[in-house]
N, C-alpha and C. Protein backbone atom coordinates (compact mmCIF):
# COMPACT_ATOMS: atom_id res chain seq x y z
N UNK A 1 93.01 88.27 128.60
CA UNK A 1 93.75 89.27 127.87
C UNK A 1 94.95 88.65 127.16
N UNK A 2 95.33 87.60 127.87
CA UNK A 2 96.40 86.58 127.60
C UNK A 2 96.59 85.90 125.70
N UNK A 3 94.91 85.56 125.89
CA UNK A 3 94.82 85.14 124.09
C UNK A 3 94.62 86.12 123.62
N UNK A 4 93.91 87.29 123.76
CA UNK A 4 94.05 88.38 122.75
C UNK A 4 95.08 88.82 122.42
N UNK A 5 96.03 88.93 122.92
CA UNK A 5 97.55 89.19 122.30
C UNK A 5 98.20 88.19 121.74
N UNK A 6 98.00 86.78 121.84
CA UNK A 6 98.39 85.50 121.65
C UNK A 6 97.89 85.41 119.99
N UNK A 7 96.23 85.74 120.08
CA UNK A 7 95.80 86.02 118.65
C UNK A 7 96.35 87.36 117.51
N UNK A 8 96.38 88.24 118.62
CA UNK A 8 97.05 89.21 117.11
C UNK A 8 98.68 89.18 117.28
N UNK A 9 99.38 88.18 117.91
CA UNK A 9 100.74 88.12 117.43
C UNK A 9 100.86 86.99 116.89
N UNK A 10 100.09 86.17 116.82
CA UNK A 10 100.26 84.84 115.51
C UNK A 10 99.41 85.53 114.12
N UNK A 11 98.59 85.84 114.32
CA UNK A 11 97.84 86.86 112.97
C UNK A 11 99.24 87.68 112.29
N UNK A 12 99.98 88.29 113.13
CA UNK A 12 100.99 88.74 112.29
C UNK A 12 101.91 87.78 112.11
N UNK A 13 102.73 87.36 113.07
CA UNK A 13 103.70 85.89 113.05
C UNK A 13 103.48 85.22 111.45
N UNK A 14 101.88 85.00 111.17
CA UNK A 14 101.40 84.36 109.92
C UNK A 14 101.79 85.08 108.86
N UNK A 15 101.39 86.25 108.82
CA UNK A 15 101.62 87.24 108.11
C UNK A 15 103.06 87.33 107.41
N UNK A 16 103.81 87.71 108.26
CA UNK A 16 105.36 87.71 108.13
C UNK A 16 106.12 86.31 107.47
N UNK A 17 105.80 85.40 108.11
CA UNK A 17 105.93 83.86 107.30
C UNK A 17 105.67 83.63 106.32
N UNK A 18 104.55 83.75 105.99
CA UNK A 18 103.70 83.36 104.36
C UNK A 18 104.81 84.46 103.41
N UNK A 19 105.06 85.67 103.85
CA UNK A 19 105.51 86.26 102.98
C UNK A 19 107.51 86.12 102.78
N UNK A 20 107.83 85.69 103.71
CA UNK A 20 109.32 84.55 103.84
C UNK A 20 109.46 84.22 103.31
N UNK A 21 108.51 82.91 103.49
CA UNK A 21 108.42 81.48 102.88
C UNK A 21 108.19 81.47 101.28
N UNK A 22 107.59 82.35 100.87
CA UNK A 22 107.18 82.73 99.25
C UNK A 22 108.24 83.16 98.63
N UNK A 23 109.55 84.16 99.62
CA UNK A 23 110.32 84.46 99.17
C UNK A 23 111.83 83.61 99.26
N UNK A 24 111.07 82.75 100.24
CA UNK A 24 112.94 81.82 100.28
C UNK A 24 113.25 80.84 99.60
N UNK A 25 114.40 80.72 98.89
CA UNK A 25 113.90 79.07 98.07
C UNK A 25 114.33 77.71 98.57
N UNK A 26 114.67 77.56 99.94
CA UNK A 26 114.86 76.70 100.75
C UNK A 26 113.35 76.01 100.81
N UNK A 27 112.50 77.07 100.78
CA UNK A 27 111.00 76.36 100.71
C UNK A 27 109.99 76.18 99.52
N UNK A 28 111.20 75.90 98.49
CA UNK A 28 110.09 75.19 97.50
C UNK A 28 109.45 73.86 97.42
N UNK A 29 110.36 73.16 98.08
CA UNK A 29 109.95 71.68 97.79
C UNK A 29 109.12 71.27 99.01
N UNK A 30 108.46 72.18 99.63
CA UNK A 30 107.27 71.66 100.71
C UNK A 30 106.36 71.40 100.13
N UNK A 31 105.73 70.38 100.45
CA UNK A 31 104.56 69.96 99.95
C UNK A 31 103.29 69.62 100.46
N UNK A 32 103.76 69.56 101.66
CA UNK A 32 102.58 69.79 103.49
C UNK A 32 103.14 69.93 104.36
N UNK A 33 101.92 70.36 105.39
CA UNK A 33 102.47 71.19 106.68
C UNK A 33 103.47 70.14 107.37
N UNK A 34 104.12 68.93 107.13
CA UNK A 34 105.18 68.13 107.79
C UNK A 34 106.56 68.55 107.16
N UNK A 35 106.35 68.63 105.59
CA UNK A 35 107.29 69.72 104.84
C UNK A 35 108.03 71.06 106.01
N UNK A 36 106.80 71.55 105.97
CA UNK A 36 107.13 73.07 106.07
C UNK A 36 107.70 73.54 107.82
N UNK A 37 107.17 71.91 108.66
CA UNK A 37 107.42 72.02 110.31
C UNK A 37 109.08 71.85 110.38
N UNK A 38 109.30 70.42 109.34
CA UNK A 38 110.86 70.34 108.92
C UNK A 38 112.10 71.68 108.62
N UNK A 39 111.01 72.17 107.30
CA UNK A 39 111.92 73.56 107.25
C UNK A 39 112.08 74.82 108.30
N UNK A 40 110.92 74.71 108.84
CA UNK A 40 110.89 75.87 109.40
C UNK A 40 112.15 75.52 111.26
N UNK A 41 112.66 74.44 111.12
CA UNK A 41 113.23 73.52 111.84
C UNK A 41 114.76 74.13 111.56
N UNK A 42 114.75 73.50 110.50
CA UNK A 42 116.31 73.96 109.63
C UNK A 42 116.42 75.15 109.57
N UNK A 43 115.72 75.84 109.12
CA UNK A 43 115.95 77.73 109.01
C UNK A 43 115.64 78.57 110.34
N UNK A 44 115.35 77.09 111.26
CA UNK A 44 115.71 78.11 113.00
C UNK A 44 114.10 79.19 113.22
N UNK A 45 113.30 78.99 112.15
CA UNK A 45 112.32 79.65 112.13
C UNK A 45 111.35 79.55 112.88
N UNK A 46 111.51 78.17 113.72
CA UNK A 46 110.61 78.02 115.09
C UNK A 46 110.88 78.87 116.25
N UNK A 47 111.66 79.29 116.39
CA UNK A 47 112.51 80.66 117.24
C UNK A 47 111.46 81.30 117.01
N UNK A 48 111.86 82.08 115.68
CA UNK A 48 111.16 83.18 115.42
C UNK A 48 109.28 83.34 115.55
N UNK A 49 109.36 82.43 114.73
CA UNK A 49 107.94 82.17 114.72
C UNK A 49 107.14 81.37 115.65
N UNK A 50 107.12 81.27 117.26
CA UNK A 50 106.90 80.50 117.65
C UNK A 50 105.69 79.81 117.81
N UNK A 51 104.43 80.82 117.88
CA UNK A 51 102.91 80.78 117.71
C UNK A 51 102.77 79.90 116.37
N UNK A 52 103.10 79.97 115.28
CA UNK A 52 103.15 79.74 114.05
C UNK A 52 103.38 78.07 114.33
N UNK A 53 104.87 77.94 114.65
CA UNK A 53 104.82 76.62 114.70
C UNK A 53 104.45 75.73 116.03
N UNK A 54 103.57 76.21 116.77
CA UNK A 54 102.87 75.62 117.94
C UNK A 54 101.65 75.07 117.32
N UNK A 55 101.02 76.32 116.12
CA UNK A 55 100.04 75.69 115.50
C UNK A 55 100.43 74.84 114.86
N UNK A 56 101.44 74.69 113.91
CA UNK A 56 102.00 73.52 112.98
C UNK A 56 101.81 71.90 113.84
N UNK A 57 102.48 72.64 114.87
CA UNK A 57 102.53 70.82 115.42
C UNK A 57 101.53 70.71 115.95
N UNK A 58 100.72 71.58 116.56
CA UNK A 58 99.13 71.14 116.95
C UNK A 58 98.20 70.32 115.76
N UNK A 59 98.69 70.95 114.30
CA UNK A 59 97.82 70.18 113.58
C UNK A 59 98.25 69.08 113.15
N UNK A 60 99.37 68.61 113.21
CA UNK A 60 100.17 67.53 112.65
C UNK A 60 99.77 66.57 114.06
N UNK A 61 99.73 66.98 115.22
CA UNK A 61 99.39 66.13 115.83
C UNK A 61 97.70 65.32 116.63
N UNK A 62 97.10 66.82 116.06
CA UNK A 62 95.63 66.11 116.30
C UNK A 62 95.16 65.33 115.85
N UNK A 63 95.62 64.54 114.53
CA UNK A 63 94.39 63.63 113.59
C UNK A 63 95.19 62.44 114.93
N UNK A 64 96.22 61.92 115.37
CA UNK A 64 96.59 61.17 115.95
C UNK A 64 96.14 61.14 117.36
N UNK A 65 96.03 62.27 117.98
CA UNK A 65 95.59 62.23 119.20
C UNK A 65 94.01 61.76 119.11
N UNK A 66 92.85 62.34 118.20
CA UNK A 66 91.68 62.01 117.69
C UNK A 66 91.54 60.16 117.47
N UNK A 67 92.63 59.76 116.59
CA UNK A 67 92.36 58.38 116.70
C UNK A 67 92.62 57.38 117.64
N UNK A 68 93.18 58.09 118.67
CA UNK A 68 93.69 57.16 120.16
C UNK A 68 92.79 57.25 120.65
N UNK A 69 92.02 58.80 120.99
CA UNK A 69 90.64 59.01 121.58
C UNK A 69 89.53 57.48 121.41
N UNK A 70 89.41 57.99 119.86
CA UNK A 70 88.29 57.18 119.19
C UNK A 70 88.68 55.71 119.41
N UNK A 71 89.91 54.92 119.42
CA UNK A 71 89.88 53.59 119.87
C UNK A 71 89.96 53.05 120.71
N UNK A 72 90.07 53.71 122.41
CA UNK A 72 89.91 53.95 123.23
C UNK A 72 88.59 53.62 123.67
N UNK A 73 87.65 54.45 123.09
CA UNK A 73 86.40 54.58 122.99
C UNK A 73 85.63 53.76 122.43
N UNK A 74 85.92 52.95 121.79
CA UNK A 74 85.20 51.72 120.70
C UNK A 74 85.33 50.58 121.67
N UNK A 75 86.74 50.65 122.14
CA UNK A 75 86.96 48.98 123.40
C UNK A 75 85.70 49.52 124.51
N UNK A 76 85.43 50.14 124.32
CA UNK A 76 84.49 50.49 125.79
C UNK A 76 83.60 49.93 125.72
């Protein structure tokens, strides 16, 4: 029951952000999600948004966790 609420309060969390972020001009000059983990840093918006930026750093950090996996796995 835990993720079903987890899912429809980042579904909105998203919601509410995208429409922020479009409106603030602190966030024009993002240009990828490392951009936008930064700003959302500075504007304290990880508070708010916390689901939001759990995903942020989940994706910023999987291609790295993926390639430790994989070379790990090659010495084998």
């Amino acid at each position: 029951m835990h993720i079903h609420y987890d899912l429809i309060t980042l579904r909105e969390q998203l919601d509410v952000l995208i429409n922020d972020v479009r409106n603030n001009p602190k966030f024009t000059n993002c240009h990828d999600i490392g951009d936008l983990a930064i700003k959302m840093v500075q504007c304290e918006m990880d508070k708010d948004f916390r689901l939001v930026y759990r995903l942020v750093q989940l994706v910023l950090v999987l291609p790295i966790a993926t390639a430790t996996v994989e070379r790990v796995f090659s010495q084998i």
